[in-house]
N, C-alpha and C. Protein backbone atom coordinates (compact mmCIF):
# COMPACT_ATOMS: atom_id res chain seq x y z
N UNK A 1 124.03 74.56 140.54
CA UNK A 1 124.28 75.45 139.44
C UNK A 1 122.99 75.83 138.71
N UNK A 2 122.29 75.23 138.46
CA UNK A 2 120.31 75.47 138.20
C UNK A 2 121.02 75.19 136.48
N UNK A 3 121.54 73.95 135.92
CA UNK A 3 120.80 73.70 134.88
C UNK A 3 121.24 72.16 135.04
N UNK A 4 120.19 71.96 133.84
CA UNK A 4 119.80 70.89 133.59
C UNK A 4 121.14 69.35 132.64
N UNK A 5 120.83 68.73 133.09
CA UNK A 5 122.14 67.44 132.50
C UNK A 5 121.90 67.49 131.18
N UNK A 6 120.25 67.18 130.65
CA UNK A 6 120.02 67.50 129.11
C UNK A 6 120.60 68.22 128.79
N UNK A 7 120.64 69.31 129.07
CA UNK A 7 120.59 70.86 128.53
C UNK A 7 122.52 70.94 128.13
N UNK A 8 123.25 70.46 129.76
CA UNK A 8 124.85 70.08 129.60
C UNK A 8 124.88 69.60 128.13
N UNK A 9 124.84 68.44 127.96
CA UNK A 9 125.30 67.24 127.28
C UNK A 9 124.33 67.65 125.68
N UNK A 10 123.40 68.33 125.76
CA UNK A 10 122.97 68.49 124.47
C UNK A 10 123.85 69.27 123.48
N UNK A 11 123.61 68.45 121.97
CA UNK A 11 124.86 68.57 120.98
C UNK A 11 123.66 68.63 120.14
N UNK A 12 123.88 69.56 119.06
CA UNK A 12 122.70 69.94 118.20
C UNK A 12 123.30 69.32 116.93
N UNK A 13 122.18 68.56 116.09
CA UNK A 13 122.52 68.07 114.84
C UNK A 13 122.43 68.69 113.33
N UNK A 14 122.96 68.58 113.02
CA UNK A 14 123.33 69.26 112.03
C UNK A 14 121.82 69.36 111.04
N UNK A 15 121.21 70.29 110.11
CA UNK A 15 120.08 70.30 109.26
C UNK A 15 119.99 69.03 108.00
N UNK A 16 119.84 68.26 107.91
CA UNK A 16 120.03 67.13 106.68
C UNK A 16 119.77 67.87 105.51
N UNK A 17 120.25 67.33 104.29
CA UNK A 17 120.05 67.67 103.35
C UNK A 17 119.04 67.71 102.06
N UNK A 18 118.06 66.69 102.58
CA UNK A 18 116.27 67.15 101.95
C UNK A 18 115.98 68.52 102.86
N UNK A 19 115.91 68.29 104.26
CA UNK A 19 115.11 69.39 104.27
C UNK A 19 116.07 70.49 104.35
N UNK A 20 117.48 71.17 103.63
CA UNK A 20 118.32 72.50 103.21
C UNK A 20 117.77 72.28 101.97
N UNK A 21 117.33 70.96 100.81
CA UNK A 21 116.66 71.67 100.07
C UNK A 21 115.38 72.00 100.19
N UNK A 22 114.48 71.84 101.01
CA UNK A 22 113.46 71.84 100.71
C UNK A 22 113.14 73.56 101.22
N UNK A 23 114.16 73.72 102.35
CA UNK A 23 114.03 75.51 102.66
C UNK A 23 114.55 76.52 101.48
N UNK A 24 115.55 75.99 100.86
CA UNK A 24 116.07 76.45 99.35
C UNK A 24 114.82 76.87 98.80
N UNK A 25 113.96 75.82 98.26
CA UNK A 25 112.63 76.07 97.89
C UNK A 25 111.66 76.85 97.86
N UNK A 26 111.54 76.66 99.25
CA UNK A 26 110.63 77.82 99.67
C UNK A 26 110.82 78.99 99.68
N UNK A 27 112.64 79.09 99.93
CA UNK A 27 112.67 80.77 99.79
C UNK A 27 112.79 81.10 98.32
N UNK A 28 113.10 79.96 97.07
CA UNK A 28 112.82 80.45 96.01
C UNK A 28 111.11 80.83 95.54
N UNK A 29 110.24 80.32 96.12
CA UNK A 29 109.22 80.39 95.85
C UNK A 29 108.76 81.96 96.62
N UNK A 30 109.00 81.98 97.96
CA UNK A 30 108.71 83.35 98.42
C UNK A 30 109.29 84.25 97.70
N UNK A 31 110.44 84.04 97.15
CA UNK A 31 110.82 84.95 96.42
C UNK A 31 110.15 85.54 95.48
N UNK A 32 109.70 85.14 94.65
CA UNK A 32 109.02 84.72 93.20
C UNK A 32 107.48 85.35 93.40
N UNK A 33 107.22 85.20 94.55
CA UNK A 33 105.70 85.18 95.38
C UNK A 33 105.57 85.53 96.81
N UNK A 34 105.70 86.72 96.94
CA UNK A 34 105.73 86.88 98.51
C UNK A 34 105.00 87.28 99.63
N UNK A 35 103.44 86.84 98.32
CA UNK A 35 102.11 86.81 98.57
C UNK A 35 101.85 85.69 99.05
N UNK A 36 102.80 84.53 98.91
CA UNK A 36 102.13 83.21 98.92
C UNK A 36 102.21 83.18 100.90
N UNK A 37 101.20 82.19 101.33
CA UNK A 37 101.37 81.60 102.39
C UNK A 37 101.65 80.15 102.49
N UNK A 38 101.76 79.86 103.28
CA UNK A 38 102.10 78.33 103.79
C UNK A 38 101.33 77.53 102.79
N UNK A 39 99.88 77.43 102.25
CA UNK A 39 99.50 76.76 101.77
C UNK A 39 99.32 76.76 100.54
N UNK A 40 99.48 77.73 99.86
CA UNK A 40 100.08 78.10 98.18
C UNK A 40 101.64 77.32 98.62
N UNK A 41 102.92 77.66 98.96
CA UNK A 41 103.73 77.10 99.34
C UNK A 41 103.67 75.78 99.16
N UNK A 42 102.99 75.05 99.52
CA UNK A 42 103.05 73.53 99.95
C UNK A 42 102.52 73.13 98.66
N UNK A 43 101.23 73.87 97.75
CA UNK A 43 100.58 73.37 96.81
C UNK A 43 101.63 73.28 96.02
N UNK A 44 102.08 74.50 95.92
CA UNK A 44 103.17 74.86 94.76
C UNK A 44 104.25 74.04 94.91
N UNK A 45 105.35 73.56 95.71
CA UNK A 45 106.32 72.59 96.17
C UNK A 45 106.25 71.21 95.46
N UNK A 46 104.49 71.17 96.19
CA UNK A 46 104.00 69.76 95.84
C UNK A 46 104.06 69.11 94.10
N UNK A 47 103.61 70.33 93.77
CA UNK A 47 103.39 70.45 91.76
C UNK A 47 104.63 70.41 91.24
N UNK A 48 105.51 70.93 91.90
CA UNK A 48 107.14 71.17 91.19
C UNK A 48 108.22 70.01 91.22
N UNK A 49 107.94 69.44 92.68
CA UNK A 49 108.47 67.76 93.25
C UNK A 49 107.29 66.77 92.13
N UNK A 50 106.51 67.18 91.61
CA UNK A 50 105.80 65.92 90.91
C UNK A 50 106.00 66.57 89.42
N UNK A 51 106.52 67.43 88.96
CA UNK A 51 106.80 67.54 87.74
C UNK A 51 108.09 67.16 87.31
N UNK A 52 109.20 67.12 88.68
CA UNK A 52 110.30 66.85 88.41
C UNK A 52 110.87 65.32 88.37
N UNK A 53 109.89 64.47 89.30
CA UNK A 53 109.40 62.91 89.86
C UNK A 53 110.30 63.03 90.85
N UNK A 54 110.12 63.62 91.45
CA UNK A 54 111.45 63.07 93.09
C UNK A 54 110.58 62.00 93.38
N UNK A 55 109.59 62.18 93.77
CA UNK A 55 108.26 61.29 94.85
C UNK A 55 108.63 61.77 96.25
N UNK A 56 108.88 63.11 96.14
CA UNK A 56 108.44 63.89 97.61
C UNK A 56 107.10 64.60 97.64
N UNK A 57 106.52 64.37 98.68
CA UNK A 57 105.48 65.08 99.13
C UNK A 57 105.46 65.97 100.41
N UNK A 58 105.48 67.19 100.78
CA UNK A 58 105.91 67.76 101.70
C UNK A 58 104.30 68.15 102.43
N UNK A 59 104.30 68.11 103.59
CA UNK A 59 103.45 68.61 104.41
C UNK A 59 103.35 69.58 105.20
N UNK A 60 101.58 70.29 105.23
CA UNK A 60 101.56 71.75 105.37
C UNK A 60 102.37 72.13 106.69
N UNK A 61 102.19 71.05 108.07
CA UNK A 61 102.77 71.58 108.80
C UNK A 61 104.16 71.85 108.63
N UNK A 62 105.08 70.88 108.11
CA UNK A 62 106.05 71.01 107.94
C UNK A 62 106.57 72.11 107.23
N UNK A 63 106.08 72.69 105.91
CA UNK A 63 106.30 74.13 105.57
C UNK A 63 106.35 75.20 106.51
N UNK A 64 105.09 75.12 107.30
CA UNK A 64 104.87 76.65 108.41
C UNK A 64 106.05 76.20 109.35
N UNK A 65 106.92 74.95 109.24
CA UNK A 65 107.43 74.69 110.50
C UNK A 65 108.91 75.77 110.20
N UNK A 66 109.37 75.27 108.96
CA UNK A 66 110.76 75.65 108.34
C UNK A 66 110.10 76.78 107.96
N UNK A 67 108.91 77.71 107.43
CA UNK A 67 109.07 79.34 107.32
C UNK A 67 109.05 80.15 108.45
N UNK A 68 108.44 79.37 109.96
CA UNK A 68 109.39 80.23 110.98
C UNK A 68 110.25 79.82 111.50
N UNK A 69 110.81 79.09 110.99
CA UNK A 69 112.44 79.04 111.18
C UNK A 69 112.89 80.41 110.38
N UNK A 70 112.42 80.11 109.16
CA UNK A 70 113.48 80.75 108.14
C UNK A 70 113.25 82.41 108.66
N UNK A 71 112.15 83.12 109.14
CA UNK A 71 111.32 84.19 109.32
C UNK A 71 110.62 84.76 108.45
N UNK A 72 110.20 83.61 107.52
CA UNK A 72 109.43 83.78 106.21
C UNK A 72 108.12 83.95 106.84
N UNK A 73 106.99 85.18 106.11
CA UNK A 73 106.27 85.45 106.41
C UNK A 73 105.25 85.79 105.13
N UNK A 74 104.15 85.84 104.43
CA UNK A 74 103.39 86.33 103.44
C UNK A 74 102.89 87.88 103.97
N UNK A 75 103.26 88.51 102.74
CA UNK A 75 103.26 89.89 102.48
C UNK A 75 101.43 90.11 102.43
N UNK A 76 100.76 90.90 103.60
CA UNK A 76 99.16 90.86 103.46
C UNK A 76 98.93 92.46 104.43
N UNK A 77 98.01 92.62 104.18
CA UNK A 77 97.90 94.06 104.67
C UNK A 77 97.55 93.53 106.58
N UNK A 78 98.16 94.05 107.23
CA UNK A 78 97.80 93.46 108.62
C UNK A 78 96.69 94.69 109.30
N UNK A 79 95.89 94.20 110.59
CA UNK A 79 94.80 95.01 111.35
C UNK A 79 95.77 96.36 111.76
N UNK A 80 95.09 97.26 111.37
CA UNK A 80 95.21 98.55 112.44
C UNK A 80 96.40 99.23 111.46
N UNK A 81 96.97 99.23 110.43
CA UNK A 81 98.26 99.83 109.80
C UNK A 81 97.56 101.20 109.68
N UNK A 82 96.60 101.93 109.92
CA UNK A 82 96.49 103.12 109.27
C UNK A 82 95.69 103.84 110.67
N UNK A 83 96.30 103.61 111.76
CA UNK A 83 95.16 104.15 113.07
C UNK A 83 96.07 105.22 112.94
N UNK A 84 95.50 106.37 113.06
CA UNK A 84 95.78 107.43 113.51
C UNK A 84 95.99 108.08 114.60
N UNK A 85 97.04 108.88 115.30
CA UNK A 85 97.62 109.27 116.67
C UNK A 85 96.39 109.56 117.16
N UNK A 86 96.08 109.54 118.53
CA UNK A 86 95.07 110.21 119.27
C UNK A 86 95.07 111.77 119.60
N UNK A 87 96.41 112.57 119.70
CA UNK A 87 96.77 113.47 119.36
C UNK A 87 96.37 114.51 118.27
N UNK A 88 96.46 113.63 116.98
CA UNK A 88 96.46 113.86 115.35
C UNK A 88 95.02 114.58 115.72
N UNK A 89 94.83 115.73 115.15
CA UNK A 89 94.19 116.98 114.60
C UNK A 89 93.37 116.38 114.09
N UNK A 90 91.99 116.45 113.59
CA UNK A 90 91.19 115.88 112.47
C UNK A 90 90.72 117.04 111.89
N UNK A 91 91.19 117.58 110.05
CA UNK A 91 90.50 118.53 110.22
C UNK A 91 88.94 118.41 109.34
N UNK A 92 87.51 119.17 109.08
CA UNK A 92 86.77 118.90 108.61
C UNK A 92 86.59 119.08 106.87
N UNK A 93 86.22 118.13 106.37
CA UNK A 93 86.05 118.39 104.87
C UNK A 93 85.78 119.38 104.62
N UNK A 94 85.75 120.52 103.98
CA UNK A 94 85.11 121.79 104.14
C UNK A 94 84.60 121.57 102.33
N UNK A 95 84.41 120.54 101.84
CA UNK A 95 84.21 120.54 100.13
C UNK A 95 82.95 119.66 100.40
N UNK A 96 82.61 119.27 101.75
CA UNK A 96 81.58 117.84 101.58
C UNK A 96 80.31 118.26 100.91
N UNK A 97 79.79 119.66 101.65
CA UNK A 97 78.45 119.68 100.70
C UNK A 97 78.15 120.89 99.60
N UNK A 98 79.50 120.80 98.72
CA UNK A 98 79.81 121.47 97.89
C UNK A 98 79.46 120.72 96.16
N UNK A 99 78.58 121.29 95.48
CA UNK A 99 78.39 120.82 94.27
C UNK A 99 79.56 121.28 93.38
N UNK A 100 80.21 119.84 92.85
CA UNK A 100 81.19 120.88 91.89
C UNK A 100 80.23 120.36 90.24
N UNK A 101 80.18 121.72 90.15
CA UNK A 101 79.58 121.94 88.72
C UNK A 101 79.88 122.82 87.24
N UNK A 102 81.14 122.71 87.75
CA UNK A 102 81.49 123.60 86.61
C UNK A 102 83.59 123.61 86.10
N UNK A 103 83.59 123.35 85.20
CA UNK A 103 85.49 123.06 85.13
C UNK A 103 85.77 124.49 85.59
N UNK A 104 87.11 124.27 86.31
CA UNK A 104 88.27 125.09 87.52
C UNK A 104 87.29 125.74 88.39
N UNK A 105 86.69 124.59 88.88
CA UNK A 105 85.86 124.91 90.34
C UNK A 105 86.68 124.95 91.27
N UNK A 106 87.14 123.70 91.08
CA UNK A 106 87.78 122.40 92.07
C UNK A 106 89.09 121.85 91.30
N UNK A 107 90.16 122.15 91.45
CA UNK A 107 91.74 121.32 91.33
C UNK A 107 91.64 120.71 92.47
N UNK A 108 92.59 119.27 92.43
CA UNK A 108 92.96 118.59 92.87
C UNK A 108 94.36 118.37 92.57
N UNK A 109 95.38 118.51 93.82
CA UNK A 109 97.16 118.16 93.36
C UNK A 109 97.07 117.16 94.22
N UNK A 110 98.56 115.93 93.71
CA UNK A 110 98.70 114.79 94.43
C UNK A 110 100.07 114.54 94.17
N UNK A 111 100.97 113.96 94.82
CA UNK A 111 102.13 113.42 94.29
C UNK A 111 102.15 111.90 94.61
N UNK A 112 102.85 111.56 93.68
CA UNK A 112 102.97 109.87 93.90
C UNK A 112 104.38 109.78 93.42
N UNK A 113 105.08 108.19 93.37
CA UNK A 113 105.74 107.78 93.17
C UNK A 113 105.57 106.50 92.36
N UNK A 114 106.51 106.55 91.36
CA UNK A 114 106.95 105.69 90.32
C UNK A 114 107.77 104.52 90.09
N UNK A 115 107.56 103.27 90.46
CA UNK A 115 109.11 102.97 90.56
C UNK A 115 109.89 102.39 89.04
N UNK A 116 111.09 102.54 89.36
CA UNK A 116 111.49 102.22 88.15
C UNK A 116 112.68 100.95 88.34
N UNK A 117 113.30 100.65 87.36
CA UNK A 117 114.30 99.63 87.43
C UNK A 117 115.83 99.94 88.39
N UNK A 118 116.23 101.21 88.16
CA UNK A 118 116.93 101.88 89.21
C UNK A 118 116.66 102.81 90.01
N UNK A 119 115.16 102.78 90.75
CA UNK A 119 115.26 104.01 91.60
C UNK A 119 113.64 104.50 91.56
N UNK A 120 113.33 105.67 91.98
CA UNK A 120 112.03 105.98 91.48
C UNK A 120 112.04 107.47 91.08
N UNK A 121 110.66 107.56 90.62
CA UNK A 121 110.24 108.62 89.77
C UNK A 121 108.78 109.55 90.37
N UNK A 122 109.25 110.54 90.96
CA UNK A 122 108.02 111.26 91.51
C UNK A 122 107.10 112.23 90.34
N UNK A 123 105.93 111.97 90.90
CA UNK A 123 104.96 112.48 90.05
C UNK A 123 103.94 113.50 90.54
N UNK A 124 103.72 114.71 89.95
CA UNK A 124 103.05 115.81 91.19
C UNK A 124 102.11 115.62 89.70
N UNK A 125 100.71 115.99 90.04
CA UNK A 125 99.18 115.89 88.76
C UNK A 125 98.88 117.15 89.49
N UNK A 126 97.90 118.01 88.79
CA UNK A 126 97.08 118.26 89.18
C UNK A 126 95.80 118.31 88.30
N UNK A 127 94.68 117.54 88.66
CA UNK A 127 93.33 117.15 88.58
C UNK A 127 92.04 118.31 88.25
N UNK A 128 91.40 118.53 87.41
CA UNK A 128 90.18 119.26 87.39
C UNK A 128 89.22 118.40 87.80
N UNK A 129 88.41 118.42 88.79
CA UNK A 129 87.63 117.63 89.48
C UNK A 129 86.57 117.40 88.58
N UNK A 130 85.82 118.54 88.19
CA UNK A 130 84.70 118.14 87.47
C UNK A 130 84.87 117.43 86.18
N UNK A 131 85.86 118.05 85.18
CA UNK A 131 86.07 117.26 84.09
C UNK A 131 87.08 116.28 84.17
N UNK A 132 87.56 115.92 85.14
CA UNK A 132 88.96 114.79 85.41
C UNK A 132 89.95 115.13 84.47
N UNK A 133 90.29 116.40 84.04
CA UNK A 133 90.78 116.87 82.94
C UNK A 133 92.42 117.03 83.73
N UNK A 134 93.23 116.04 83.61
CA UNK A 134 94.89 116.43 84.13
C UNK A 134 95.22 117.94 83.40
N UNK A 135 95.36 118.81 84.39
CA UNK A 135 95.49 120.20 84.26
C UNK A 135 96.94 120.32 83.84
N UNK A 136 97.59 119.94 84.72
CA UNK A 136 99.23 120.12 84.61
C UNK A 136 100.02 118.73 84.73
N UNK A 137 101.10 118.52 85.09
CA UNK A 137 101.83 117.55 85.50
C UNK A 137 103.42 117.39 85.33
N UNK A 138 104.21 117.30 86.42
CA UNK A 138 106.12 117.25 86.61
C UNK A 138 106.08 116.52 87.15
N UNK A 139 107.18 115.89 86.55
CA UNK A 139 107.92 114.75 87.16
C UNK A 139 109.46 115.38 87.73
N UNK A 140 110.28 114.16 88.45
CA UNK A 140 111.52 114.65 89.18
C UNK A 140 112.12 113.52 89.72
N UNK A 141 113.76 113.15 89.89
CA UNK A 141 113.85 112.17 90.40
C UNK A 141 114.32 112.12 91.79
N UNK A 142 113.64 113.49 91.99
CA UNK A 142 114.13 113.59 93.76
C UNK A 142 112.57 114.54 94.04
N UNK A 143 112.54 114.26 95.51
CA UNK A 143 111.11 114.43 95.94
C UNK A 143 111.70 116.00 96.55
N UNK A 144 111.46 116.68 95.93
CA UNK A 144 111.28 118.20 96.35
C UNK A 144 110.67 119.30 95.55
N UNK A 145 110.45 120.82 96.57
CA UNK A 145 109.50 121.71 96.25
C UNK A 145 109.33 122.44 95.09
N UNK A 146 110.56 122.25 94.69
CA UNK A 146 110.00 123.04 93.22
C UNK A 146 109.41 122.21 92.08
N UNK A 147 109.79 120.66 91.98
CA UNK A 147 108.61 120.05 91.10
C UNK A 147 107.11 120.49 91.04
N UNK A 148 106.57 120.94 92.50
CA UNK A 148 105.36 121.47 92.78
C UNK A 148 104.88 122.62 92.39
N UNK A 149 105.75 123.64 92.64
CA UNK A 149 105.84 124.80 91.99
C UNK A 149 105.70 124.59 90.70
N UNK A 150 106.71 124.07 90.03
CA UNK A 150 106.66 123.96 88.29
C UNK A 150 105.33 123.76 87.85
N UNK A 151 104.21 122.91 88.61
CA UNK A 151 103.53 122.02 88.47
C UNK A 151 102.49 122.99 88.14
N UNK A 152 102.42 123.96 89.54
CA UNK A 152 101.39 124.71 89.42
C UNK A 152 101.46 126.01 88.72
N UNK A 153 102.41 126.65 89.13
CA UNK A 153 102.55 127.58 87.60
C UNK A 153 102.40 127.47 86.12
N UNK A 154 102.51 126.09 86.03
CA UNK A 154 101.97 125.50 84.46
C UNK A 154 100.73 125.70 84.73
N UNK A 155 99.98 125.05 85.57
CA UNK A 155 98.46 125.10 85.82
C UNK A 155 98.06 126.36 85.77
N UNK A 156 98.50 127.77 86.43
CA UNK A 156 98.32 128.79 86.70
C UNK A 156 98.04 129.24 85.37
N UNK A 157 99.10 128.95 84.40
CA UNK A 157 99.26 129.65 83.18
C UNK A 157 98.11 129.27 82.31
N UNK A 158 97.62 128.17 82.39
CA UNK A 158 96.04 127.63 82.04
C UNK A 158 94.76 128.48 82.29
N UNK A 159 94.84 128.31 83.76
CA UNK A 159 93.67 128.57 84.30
C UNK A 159 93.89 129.17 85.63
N UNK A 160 92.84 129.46 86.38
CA UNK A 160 92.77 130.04 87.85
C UNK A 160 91.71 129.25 88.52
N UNK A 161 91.42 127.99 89.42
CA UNK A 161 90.97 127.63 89.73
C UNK A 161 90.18 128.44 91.11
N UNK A 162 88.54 128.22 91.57
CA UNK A 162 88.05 128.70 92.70
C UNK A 162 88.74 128.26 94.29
N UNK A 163 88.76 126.68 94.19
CA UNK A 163 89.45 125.71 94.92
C UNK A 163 90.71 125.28 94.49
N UNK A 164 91.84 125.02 95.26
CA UNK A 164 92.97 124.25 95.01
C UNK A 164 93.28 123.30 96.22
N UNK A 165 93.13 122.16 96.51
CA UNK A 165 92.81 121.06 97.60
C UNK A 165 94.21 120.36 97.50
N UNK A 166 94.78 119.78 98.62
CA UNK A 166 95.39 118.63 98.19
C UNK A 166 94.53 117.45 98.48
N UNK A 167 94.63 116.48 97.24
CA UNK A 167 93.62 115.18 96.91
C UNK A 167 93.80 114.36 98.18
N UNK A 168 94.95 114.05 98.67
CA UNK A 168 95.24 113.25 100.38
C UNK A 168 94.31 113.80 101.26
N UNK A 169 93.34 115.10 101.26
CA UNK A 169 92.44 115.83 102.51
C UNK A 169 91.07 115.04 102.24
N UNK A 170 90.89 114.59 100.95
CA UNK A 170 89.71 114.16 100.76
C UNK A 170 89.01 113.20 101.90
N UNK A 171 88.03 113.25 101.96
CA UNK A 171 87.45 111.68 102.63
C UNK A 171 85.94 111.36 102.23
């Protein structure tokens, strides 16, 4: 039949109850911190079991052992998140050897996001480069085109800029 008698007869034991709390723990702590790694983890565990007096001391391996169990992982920027398609177009700065010297040379628009307690909050700026002078600015709680519009027709009504860039082309 190609398996093994171990493998038959093996009966898995149940998790004891130091270490369900001690994974409790940790995911309260990742919670809390989900920056921390294994060894903030263990420091931190360690400080909380000696403030409380259990007289547990937990060890590092043993943490990394139960956070991949759990699929606990620390939140860190990983290699390569921003490579770009080989495909992807590159286009050229066309502002690089441009002096900006004078206010509404150069606008700059950007949108970002806000977050809030229920939800988020989009934010369209637009930027006078030389004087960092916020020209305009709408908000919206849905990400669409006419916040942008609003944005810049306020701006318009200001001024008439030479350049109007979006700030994401920069490099």
């Amino acid at each position: 039949m190609g398996i093994s008698r171990s493998s038959l007869y093996y009966q898995s034991r149940p998790v004891d109850s130091l270490t369900l709390k001690i994974m409790n723990r940790i995911d309260e702590v990742n919670t809390k911190f989900p920056y921390f790694g294994s060894r903030k983890i263990t420091a931190k565990l360690n400080r909380d079991f000696e403030k409380e007096n259990l007289g547990l001391k937990v060890n590092r391996k043993r943490i990394q052992r139960l956070m991949r169990i759990m699929g606990i992982e620390a939140i860190y920027p990983k290699e390569y998140t921003s490579m770009p398609d080989k495909q992807h177009q590159v286009y050229p700065y066309l502002l690089r050897r441009l002096t900006i010297s004078k206010p509404n040379q150069v606008w700059g628009i950007d949108i970002t996001y806000i977050r809030l307690l229920n939800g988020w909050i989009y934010l369209t700026a637009i930027l006078d480069w030389f004087t960092r002078f916020v020209v305009s600015w709408e908000t919206s709680i849905s990400l669409g085109k006419q916040m942008v519009i609003n944005a810049v027709k306020k701006a318009f009504a200001i001024n008439i800029p030479d350049i109007l860039i979006q700030t994401r082309d920069r490099k």
